[in-house]
PDB file of N, CA and C in Angstrom:
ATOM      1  N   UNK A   1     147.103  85.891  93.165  1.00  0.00           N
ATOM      2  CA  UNK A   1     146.546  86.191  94.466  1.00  0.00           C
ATOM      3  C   UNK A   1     146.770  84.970  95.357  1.00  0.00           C
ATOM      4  N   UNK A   2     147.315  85.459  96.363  1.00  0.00           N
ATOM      5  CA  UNK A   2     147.732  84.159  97.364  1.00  0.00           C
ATOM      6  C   UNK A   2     146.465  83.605  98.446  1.00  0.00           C
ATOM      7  N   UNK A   3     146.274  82.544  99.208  1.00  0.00           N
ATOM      8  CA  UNK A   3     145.135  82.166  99.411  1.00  0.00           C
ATOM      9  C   UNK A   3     144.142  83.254 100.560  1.00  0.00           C
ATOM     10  N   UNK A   4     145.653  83.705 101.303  1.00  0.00           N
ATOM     11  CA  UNK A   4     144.635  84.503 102.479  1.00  0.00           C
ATOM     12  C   UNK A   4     143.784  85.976 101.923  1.00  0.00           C
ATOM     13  N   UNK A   5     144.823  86.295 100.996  1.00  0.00           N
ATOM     14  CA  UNK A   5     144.047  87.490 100.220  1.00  0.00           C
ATOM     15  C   UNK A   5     142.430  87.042  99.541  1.00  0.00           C
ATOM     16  N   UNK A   6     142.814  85.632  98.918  1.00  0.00           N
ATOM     17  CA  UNK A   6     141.698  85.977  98.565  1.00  0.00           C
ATOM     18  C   UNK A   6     140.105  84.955  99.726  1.00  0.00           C
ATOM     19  N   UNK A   7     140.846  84.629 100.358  1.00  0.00           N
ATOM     20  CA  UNK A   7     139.870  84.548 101.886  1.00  0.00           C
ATOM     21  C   UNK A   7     139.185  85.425 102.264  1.00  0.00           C
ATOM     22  N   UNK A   8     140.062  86.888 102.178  1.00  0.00           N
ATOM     23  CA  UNK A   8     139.532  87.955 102.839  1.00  0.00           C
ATOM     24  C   UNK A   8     138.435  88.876 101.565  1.00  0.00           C
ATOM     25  N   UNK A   9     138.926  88.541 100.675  1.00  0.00           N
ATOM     26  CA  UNK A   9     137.882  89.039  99.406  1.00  0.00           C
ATOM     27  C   UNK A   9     137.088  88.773  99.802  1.00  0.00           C
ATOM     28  N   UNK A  10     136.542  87.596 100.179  1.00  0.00           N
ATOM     29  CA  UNK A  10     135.364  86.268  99.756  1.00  0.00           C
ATOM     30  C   UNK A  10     134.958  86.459 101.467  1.00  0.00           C
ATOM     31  N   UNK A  11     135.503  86.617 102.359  1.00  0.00           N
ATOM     32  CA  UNK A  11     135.012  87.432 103.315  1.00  0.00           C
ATOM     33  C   UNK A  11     133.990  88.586 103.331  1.00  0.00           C
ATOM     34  N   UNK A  12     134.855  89.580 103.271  1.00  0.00           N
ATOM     35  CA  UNK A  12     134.229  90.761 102.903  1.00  0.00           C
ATOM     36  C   UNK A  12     132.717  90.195 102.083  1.00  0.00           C
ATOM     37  N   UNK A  13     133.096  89.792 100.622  1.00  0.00           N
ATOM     38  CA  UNK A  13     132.039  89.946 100.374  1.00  0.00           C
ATOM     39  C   UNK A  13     130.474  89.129 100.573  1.00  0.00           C
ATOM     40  N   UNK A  14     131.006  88.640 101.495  1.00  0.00           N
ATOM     41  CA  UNK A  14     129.903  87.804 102.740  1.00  0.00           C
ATOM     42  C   UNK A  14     129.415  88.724 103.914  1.00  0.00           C
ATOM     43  N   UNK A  15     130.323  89.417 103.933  1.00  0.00           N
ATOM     44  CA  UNK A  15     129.505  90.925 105.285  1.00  0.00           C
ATOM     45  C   UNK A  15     128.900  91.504 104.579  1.00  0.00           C
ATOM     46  N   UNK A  16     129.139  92.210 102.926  1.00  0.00           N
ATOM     47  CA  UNK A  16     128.842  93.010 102.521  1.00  0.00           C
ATOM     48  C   UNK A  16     126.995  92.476 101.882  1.00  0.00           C
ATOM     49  N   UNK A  17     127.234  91.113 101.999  1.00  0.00           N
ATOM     50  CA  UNK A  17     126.081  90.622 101.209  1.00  0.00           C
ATOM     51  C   UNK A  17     124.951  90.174 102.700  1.00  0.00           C
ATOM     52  N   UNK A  18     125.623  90.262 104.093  1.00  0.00           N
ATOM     53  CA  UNK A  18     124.480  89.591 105.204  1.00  0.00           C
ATOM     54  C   UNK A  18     124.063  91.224 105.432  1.00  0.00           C
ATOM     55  N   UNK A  19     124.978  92.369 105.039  1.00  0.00           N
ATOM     56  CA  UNK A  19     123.948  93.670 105.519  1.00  0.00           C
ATOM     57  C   UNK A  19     123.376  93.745 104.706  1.00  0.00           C
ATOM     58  N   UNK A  20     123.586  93.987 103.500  1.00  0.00           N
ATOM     59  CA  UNK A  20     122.556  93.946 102.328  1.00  0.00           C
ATOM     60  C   UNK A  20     121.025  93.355 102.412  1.00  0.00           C
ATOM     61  N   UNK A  21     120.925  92.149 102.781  1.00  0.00           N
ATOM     62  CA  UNK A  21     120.042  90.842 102.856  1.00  0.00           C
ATOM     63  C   UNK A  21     119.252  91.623 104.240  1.00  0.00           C
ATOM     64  N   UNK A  22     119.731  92.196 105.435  1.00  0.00           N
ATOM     65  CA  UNK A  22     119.378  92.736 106.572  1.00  0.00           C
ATOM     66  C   UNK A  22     118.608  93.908 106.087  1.00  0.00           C
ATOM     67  N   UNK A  23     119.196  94.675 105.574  1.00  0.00           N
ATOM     68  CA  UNK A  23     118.028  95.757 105.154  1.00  0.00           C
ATOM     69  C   UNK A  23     116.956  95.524 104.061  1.00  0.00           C
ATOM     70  N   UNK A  24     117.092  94.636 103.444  1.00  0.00           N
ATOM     71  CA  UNK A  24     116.028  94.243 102.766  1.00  0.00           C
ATOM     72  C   UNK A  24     115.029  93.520 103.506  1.00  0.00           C
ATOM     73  N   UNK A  25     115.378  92.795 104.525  1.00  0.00           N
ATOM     74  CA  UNK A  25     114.651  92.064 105.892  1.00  0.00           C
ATOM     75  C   UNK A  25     113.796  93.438 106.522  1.00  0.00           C
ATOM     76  N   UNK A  26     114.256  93.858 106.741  1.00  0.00           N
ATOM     77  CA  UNK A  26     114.142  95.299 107.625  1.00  0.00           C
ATOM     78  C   UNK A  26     112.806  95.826 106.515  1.00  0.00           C
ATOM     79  N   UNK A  27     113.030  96.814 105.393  1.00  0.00           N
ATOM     80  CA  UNK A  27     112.569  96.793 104.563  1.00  0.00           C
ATOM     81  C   UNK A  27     111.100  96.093 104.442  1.00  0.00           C
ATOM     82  N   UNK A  28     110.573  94.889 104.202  1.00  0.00           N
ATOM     83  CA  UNK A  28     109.634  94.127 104.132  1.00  0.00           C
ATOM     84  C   UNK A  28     108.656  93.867 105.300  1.00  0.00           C
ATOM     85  N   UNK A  29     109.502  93.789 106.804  1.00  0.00           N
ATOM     86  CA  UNK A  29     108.835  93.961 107.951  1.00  0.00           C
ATOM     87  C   UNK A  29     108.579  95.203 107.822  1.00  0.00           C
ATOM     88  N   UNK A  30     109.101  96.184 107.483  1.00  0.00           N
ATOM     89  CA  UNK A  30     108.326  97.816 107.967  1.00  0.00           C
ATOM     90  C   UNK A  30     106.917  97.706 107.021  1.00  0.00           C
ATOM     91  N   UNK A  31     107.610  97.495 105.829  1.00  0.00           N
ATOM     92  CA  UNK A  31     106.012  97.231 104.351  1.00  0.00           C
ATOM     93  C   UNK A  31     104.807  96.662 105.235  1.00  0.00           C
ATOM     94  N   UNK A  32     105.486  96.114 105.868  1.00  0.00           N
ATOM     95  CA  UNK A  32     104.704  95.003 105.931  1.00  0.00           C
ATOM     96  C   UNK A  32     103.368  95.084 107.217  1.00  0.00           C
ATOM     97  N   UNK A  33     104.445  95.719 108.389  1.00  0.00           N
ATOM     98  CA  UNK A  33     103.630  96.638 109.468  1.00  0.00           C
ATOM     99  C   UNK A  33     102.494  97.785 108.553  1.00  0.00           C
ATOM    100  N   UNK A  34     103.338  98.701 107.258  1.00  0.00           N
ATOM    101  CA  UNK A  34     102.190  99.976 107.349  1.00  0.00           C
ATOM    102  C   UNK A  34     101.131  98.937 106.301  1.00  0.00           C
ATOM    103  N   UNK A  35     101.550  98.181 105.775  1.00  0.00           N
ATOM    104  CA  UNK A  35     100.787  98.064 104.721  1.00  0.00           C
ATOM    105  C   UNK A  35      98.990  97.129 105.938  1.00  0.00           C
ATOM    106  N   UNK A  36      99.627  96.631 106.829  1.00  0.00           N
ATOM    107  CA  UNK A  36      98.491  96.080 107.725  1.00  0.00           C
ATOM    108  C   UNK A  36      98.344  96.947 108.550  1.00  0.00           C
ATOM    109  N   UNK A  37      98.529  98.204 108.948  1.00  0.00           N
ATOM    110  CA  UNK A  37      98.209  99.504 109.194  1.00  0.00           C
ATOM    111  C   UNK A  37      97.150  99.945 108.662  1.00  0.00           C
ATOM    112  N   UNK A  38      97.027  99.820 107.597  1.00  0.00           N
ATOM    113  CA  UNK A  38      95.878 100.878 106.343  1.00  0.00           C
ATOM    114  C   UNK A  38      95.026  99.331 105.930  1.00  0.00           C
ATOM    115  N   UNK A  39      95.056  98.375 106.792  1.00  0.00           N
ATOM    116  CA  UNK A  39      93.946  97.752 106.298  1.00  0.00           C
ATOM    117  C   UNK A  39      94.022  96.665 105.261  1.00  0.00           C
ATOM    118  N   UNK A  40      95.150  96.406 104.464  1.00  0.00           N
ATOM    119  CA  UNK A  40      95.375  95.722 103.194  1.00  0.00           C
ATOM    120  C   UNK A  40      95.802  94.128 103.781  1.00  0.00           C
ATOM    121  N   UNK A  41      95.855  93.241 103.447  1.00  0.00           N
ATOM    122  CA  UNK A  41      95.974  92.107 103.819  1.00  0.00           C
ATOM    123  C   UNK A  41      97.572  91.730 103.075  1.00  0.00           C
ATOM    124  N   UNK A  42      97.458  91.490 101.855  1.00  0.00           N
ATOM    125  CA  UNK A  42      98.513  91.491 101.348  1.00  0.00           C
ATOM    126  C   UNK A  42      99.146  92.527 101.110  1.00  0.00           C
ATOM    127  N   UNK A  43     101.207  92.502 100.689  1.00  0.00           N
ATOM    128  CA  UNK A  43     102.135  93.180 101.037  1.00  0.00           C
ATOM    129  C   UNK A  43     101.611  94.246  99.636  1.00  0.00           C
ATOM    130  N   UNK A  44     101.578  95.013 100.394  1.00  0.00           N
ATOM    131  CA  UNK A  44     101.782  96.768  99.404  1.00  0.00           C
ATOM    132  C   UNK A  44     100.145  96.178  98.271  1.00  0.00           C
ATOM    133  N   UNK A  45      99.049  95.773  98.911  1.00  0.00           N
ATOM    134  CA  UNK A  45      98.134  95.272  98.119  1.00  0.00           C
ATOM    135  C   UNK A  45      97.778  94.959  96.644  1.00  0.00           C
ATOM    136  N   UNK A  46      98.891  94.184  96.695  1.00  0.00           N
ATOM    137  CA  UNK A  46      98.583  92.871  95.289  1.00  0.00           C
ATOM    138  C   UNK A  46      97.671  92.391  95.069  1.00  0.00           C
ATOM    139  N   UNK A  47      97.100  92.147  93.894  1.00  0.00           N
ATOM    140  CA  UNK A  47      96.278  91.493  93.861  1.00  0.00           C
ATOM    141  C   UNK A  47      96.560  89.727  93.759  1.00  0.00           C
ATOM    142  N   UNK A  48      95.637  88.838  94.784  1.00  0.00           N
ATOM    143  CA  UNK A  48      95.876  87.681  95.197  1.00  0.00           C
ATOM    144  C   UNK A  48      95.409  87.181  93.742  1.00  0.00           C
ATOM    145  N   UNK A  49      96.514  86.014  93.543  1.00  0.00           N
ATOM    146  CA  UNK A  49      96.769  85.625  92.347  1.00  0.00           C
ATOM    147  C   UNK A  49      95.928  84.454  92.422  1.00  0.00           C
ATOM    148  N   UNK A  50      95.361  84.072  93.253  1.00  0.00           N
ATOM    149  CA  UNK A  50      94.227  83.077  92.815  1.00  0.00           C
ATOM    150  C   UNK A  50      92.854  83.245  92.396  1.00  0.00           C
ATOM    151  N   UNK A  51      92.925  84.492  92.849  1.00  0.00           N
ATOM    152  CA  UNK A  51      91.367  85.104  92.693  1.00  0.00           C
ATOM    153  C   UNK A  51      91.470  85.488  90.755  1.00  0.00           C
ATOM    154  N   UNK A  52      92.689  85.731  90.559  1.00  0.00           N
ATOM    155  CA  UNK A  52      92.175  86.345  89.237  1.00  0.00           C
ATOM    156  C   UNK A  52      92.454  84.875  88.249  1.00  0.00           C
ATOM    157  N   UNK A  53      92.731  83.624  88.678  1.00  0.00           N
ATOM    158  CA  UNK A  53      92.961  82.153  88.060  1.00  0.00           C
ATOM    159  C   UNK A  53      91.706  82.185  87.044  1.00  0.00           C
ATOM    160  N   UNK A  54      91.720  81.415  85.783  1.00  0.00           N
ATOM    161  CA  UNK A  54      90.607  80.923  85.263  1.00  0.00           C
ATOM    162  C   UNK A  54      89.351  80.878  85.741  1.00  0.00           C
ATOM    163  N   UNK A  55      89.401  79.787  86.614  1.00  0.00           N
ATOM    164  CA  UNK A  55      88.593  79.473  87.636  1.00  0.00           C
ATOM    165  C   UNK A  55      87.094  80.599  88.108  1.00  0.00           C
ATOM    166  N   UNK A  56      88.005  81.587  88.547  1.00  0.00           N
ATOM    167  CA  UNK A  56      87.269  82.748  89.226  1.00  0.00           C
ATOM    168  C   UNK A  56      86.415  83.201  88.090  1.00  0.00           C
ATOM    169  N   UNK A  57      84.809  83.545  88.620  1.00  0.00           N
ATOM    170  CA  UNK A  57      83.999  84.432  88.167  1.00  0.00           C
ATOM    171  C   UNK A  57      83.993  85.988  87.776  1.00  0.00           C
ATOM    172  N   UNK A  58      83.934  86.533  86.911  1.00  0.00           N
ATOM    173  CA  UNK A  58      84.183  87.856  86.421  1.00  0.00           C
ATOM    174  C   UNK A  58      84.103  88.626  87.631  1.00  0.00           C
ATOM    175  N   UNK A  59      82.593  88.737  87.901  1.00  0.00           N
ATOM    176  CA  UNK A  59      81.799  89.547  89.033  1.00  0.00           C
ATOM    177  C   UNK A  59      82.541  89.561  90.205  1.00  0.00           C
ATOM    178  N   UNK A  60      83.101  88.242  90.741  1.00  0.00           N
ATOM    179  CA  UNK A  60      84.069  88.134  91.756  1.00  0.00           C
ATOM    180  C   UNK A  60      85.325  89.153  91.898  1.00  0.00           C
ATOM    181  N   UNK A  61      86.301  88.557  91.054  1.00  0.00           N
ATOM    182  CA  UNK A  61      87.081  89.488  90.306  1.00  0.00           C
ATOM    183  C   UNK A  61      87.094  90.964  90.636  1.00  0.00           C
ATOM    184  N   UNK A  62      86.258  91.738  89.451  1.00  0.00           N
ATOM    185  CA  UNK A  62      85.851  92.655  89.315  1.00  0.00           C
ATOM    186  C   UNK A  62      85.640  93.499  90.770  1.00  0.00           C
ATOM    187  N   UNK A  63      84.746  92.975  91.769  1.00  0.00           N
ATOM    188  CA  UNK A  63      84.297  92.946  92.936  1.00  0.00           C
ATOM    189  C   UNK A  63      85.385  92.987  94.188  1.00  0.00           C
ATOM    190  N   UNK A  64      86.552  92.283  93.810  1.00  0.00           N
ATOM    191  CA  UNK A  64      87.478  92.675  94.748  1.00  0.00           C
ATOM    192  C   UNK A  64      88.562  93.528  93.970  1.00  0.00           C
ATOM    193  N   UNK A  65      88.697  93.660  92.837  1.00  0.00           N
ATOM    194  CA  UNK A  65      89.548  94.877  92.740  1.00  0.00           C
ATOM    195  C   UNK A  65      89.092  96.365  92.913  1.00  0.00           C
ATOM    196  N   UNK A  66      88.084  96.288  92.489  1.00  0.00           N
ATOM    197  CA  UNK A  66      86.840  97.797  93.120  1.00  0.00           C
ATOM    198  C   UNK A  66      87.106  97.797  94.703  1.00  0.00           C
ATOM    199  N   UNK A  67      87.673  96.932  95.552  1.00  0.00           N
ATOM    200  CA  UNK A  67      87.464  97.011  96.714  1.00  0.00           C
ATOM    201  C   UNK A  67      88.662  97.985  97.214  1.00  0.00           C
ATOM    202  N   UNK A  68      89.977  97.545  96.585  1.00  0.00           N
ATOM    203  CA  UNK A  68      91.470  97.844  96.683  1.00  0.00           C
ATOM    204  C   UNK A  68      90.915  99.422  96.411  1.00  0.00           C
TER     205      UNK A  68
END
């Protein structure tokens, strides 16, 4: 393969990878609008990973996943 051919490979697959990356952008802002639509704070309502740490009290815990 001579150099411009494969320029244009390695091209291409740089468009093919910034639309890709764009709809996944796209994607996460929409999540992201309904999911703070319906009230949830975090994306598609996860549970926040600090709350369930060692640290945290059962009752606590317990108390915000009953909430979800």
């Amino acid at each position: 393969m001579d150099d411009v051919s494969l320029l244009v490979v390695i091209y291409s697959y740089l468009i093919y990878l910034s639309i890709y990356l764009y709809q996944i952008n796209f994607w996460f802002r929409y999540m992201s609008g309904v999911t703070e639509t319906m009230g949830l704070n975090d994306l598609y309502g996860f549970i926040d990973p600090q709350l369930t740490h060692e640290g945290s009290k059962f009752d606590d815990i317990q108390a915000y996943v009953s909430f979800l």
